[in-house]
Structure formats: C-alpha cells, structure tokens
C-alpha atoms as a PDB file:
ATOM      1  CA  UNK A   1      43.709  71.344 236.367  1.00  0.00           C
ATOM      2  CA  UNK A   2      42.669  68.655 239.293  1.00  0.00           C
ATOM      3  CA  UNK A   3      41.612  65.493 237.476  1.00  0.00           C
ATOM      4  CA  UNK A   4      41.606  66.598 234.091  1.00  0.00           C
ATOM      5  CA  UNK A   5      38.444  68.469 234.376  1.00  0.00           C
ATOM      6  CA  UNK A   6      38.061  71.242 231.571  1.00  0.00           C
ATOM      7  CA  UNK A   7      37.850  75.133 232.143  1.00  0.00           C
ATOM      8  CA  UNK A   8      34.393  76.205 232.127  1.00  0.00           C
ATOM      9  CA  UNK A   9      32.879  79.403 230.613  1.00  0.00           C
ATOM     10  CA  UNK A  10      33.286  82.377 232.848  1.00  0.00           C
ATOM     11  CA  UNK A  11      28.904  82.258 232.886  1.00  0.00           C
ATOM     12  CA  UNK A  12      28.783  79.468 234.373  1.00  0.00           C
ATOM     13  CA  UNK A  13      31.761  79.912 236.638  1.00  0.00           C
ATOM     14  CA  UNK A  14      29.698  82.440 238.678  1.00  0.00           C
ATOM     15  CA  UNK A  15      26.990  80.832 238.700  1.00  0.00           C
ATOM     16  CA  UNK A  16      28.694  78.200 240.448  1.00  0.00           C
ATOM     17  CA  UNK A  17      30.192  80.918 242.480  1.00  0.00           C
ATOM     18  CA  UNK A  18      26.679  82.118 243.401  1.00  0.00           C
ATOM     19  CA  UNK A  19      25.414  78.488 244.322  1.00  0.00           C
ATOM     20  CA  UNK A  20      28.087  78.445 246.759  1.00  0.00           C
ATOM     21  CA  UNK A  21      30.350  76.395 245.746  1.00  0.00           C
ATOM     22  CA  UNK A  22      33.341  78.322 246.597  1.00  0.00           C
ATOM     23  CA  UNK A  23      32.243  78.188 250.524  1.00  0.00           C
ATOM     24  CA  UNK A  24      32.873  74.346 250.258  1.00  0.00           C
ATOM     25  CA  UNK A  25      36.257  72.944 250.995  1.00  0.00           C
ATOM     26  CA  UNK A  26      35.274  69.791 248.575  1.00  0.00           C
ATOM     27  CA  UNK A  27      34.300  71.874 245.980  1.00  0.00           C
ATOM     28  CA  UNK A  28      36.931  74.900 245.469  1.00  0.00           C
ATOM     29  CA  UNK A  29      39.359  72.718 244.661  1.00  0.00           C
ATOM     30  CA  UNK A  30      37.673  71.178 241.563  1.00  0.00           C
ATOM     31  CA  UNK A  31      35.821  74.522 240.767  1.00  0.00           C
ATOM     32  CA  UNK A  32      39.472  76.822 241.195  1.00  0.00           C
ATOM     33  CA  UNK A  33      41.080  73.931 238.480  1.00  0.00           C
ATOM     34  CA  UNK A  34      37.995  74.775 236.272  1.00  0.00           C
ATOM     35  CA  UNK A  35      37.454  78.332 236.225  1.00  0.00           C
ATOM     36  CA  UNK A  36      40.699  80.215 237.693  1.00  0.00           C
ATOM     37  CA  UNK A  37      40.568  82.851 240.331  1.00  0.00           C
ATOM     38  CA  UNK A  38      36.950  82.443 240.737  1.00  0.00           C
ATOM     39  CA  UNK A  39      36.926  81.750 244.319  1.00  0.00           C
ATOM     40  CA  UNK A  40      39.193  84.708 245.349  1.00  0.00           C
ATOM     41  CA  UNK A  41      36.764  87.226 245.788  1.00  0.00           C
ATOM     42  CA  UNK A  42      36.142  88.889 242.862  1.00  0.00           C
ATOM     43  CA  UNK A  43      33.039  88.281 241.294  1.00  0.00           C
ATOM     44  CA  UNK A  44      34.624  87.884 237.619  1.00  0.00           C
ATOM     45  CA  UNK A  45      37.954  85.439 238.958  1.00  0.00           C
ATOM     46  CA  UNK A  46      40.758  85.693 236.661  1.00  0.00           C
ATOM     47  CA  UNK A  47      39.517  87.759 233.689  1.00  0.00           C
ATOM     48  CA  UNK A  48      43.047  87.329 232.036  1.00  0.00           C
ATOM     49  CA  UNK A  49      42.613  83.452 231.905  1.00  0.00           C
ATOM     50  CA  UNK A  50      39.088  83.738 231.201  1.00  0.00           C
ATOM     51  CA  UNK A  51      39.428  85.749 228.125  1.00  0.00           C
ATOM     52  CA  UNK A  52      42.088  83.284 227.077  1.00  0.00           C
ATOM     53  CA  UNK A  53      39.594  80.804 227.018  1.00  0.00           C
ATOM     54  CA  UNK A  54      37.175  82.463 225.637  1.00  0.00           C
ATOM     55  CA  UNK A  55      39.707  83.202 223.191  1.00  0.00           C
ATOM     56  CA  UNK A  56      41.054  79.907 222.193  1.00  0.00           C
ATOM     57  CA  UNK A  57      36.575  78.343 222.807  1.00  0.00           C
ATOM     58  CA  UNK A  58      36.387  80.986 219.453  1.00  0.00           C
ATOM     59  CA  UNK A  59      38.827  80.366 217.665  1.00  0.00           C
ATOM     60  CA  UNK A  60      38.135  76.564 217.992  1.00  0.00           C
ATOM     61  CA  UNK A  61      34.636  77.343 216.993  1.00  0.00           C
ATOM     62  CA  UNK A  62      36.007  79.416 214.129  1.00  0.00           C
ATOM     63  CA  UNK A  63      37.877  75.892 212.961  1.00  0.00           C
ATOM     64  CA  UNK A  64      34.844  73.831 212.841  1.00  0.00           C
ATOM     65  CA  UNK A  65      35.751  71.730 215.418  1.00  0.00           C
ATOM     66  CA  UNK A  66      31.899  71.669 216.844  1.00  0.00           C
ATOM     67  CA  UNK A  67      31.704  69.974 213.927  1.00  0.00           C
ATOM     68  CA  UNK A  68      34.468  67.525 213.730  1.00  0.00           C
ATOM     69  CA  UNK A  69      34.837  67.050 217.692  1.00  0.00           C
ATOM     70  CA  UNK A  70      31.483  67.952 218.949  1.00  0.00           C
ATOM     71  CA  UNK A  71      32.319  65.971 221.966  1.00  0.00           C
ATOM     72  CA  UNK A  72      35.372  67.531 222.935  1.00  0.00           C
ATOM     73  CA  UNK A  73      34.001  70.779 222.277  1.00  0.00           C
ATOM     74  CA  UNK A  74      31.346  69.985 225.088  1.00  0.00           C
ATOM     75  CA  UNK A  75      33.809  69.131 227.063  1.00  0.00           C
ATOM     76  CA  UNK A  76      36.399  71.822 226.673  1.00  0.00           C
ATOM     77  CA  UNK A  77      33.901  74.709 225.806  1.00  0.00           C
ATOM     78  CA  UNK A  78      30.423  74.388 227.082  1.00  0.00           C
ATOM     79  CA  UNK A  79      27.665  75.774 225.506  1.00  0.00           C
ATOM     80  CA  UNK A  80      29.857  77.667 222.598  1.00  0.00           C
ATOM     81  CA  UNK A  81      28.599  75.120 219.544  1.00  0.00           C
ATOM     82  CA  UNK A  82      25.269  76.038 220.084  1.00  0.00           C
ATOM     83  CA  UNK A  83      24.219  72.725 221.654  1.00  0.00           C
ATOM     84  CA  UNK A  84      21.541  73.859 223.725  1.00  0.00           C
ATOM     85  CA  UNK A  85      19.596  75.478 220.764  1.00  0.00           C
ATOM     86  CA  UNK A  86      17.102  73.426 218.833  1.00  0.00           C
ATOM     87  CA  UNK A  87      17.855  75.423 215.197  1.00  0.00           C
ATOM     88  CA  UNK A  88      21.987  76.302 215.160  1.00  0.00           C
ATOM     89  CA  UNK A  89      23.366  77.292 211.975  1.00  0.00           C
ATOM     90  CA  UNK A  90      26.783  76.188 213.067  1.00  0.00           C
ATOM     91  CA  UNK A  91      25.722  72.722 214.200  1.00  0.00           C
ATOM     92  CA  UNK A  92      23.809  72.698 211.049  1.00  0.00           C
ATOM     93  CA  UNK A  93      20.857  71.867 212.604  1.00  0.00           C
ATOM     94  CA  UNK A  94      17.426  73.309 212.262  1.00  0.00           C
ATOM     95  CA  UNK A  95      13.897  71.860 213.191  1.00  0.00           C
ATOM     96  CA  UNK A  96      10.644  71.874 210.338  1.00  0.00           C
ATOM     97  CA  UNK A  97       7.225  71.220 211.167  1.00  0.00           C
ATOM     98  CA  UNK A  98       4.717  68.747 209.347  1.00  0.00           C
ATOM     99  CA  UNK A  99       7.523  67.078 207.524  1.00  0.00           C
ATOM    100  CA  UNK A 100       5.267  63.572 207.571  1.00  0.00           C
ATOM    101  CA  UNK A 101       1.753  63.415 207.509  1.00  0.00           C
ATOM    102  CA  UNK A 102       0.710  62.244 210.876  1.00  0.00           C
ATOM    103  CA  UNK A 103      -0.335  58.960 209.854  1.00  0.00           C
ATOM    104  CA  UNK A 104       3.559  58.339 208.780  1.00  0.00           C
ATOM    105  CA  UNK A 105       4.246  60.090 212.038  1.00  0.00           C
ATOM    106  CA  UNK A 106       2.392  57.316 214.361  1.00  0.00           C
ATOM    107  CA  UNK A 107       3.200  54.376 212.226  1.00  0.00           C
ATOM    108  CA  UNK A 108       7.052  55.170 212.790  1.00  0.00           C
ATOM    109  CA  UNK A 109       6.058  55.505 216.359  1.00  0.00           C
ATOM    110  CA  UNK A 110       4.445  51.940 216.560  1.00  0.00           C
ATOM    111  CA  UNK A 111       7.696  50.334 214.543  1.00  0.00           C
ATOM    112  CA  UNK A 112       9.942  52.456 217.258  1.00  0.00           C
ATOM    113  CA  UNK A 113       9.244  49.743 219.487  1.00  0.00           C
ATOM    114  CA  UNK A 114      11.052  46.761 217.264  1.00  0.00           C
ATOM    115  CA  UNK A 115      14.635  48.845 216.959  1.00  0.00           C
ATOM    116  CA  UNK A 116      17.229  47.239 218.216  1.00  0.00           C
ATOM    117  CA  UNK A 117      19.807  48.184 220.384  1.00  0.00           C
ATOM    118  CA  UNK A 118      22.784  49.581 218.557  1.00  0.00           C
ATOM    119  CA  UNK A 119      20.532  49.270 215.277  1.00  0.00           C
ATOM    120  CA  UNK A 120      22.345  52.107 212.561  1.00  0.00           C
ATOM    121  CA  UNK A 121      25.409  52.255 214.359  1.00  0.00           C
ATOM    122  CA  UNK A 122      27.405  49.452 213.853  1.00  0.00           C
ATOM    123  CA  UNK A 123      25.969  47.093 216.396  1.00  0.00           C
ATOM    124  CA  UNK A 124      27.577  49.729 219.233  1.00  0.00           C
ATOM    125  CA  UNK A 125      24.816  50.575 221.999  1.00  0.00           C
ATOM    126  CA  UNK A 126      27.506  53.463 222.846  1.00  0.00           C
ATOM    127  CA  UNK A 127      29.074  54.900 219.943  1.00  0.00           C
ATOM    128  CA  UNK A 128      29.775  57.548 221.403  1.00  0.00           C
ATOM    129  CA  UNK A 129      29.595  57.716 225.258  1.00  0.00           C
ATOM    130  CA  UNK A 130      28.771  55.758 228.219  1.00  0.00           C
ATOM    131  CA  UNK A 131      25.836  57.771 229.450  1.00  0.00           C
ATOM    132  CA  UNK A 132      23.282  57.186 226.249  1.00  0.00           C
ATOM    133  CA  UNK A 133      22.110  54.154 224.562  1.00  0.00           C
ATOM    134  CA  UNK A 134      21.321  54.113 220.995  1.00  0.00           C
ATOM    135  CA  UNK A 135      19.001  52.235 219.019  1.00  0.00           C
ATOM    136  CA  UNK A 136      17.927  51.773 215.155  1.00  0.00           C
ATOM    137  CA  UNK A 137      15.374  49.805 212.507  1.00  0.00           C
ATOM    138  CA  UNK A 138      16.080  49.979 208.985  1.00  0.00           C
ATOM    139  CA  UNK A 139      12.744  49.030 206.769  1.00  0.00           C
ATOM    140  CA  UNK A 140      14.351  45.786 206.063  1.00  0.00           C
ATOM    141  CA  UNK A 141      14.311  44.802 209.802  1.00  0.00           C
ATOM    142  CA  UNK A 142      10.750  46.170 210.399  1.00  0.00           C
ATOM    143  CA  UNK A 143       9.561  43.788 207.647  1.00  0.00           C
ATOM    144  CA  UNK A 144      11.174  40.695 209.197  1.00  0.00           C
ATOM    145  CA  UNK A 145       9.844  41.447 212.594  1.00  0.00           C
ATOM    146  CA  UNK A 146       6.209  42.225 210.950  1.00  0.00           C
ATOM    147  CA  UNK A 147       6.673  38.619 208.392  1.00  0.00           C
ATOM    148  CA  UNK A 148       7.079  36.839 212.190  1.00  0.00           C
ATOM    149  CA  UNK A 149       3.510  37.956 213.368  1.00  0.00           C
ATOM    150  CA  UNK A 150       1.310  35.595 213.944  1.00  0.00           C
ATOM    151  CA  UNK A 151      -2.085  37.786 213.773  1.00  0.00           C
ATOM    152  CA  UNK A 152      -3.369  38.421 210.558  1.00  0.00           C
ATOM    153  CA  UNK A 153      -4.251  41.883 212.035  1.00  0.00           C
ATOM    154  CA  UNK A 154      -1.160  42.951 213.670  1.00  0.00           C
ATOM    155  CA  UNK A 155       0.502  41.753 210.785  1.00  0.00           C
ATOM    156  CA  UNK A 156      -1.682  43.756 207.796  1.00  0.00           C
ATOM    157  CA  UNK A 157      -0.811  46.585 210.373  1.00  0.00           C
ATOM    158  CA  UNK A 158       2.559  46.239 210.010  1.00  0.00           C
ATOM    159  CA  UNK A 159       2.765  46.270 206.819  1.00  0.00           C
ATOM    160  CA  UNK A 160       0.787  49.095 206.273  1.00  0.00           C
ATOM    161  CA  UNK A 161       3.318  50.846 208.656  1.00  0.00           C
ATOM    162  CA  UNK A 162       6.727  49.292 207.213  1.00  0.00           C
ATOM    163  CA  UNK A 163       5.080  50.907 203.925  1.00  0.00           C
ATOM    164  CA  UNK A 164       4.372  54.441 205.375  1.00  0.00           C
ATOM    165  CA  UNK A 165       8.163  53.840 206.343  1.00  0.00           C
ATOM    166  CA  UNK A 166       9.379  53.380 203.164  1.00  0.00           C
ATOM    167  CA  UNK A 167       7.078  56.428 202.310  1.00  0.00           C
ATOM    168  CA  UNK A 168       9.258  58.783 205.077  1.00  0.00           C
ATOM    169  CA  UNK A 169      12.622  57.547 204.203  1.00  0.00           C
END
C-alpha cells in the first residue's frame, strides 16, 4: 500500500471511482494502494481482495476492537463500527431526550465557556489525535472561577449554575 494508507470499503471505493479519481495520474496511485483493482475497469475492482477485507473489517468487528481500538478501526475499516450513527448498539452509544431540565441545560452552557483546555483528560489538548482539541470543567473548577467574580450578580449567577451542575452530574 503507497504510504501506509489503509484499504477502504469497496462503497466508497466506487464512489471514488465515480468522482473520477481513477482518470487522475496523482490520484490512482494512492486510490489503486487503497482499494485494489478499482481502477482497471471493472466497476467492482478486485472483488477477491475486497471480500477479504470485508472479511477480516468483520471479523475485527466481531472482536470488539471498535471498542478497544476505535481509532484504528477508523482507520483500517471505515464506517464498519457504526461511527456515523448517532444511536449504535456496538459503540454502545445511544442518544435520550430531556435528560436535564432546560434550566440545567443553559446553565452548563454558560459554565462551557470557563473549561479549560485539556480539562478531564489529563492536561492533554490531544489525547487522542492531532486534528481535535479537547476541553473539560469539573464543578470544583467552575466554583473557583465563579469565587474570582467580582460582580455580585455574575457571581450569585454562578453559583446558581455551578449548583444546577452539581444537580446534572
């Protein structure tokens, strides 16, 4: 494979093949290293190498490694641990409505704006890659932020929300 690039899914190997990559001298290269045979003519490219990796995408599925490598699952096998679904059962993930009462809701909001970077995670910005930065508040921070106000308003605000934070966690 040119530059270590992973295989992708035979989906979105034609679909690449349809944008036109293959007509591209810059691009077949990279694209041939990533999904075999694609460029050759027929519209499928290598169905014995694709089913291979669809194959051994399962079978990694199958051994929870979305789970315990959800990066290199990414990588390797796009869009087979569910990552582009809000609910997934396999990524154990699933999304609820009206969890907080909205008042909780918009006092979280206004404390949003004191997290720090790398705040829950160490003190890393990047925990876990280069392209997102993360950022946390734990009650205990909000309260030292809010103690620092100077205006008795902002401040009885604050509390109110470090409170209604307390309340959600």
């Amino acid at each position: 494979q040119a530059q270590g690039l992973p295989e992708l899914l035979p989906e979105s190997c034609r679909a690449r093949r349809r944008a036109g990559l293959c007509q591209h001298a810059e691009n077949r290269e990279s694209l041939e290293s990533r999904c075999p045979g694609i460029c050759s003519g027929s519209d499928h490219g290598n169905e014995s190498a694709q089913t291979e990796h669809r194959t051994e995408c399962s079978a990694m599925v199958m051994s929870s490694k979305c789970i315990e490598d959800p990066l290199a699952m990414v990588a390797r096998c796009p869009g087979a641990c569910e990552d582009d679904l809000v609910t997934s059962t396999l990524k154990r993930r699933a999304l609820f409505d009206n969890v907080l009462p909205d008042g909780n809701c918009s006092a979280l909001l206004r404390l949003s704006g004191q997290a720090e970077l790398g705040g829950g995670y160490g003190g890393e910005v990047q925990p876990f890659s280069t392209f997102e930065n993360f950022s946390g508040l734990t009650p205990t921070q909000a309260a030292r932020h809010i103690a620092k106000e100077q205006d008795d308003v902002t401040r009885q605000t604050g509390v109110e929300d470090v409170r209604m934070f307390m309340d959600a966690a």
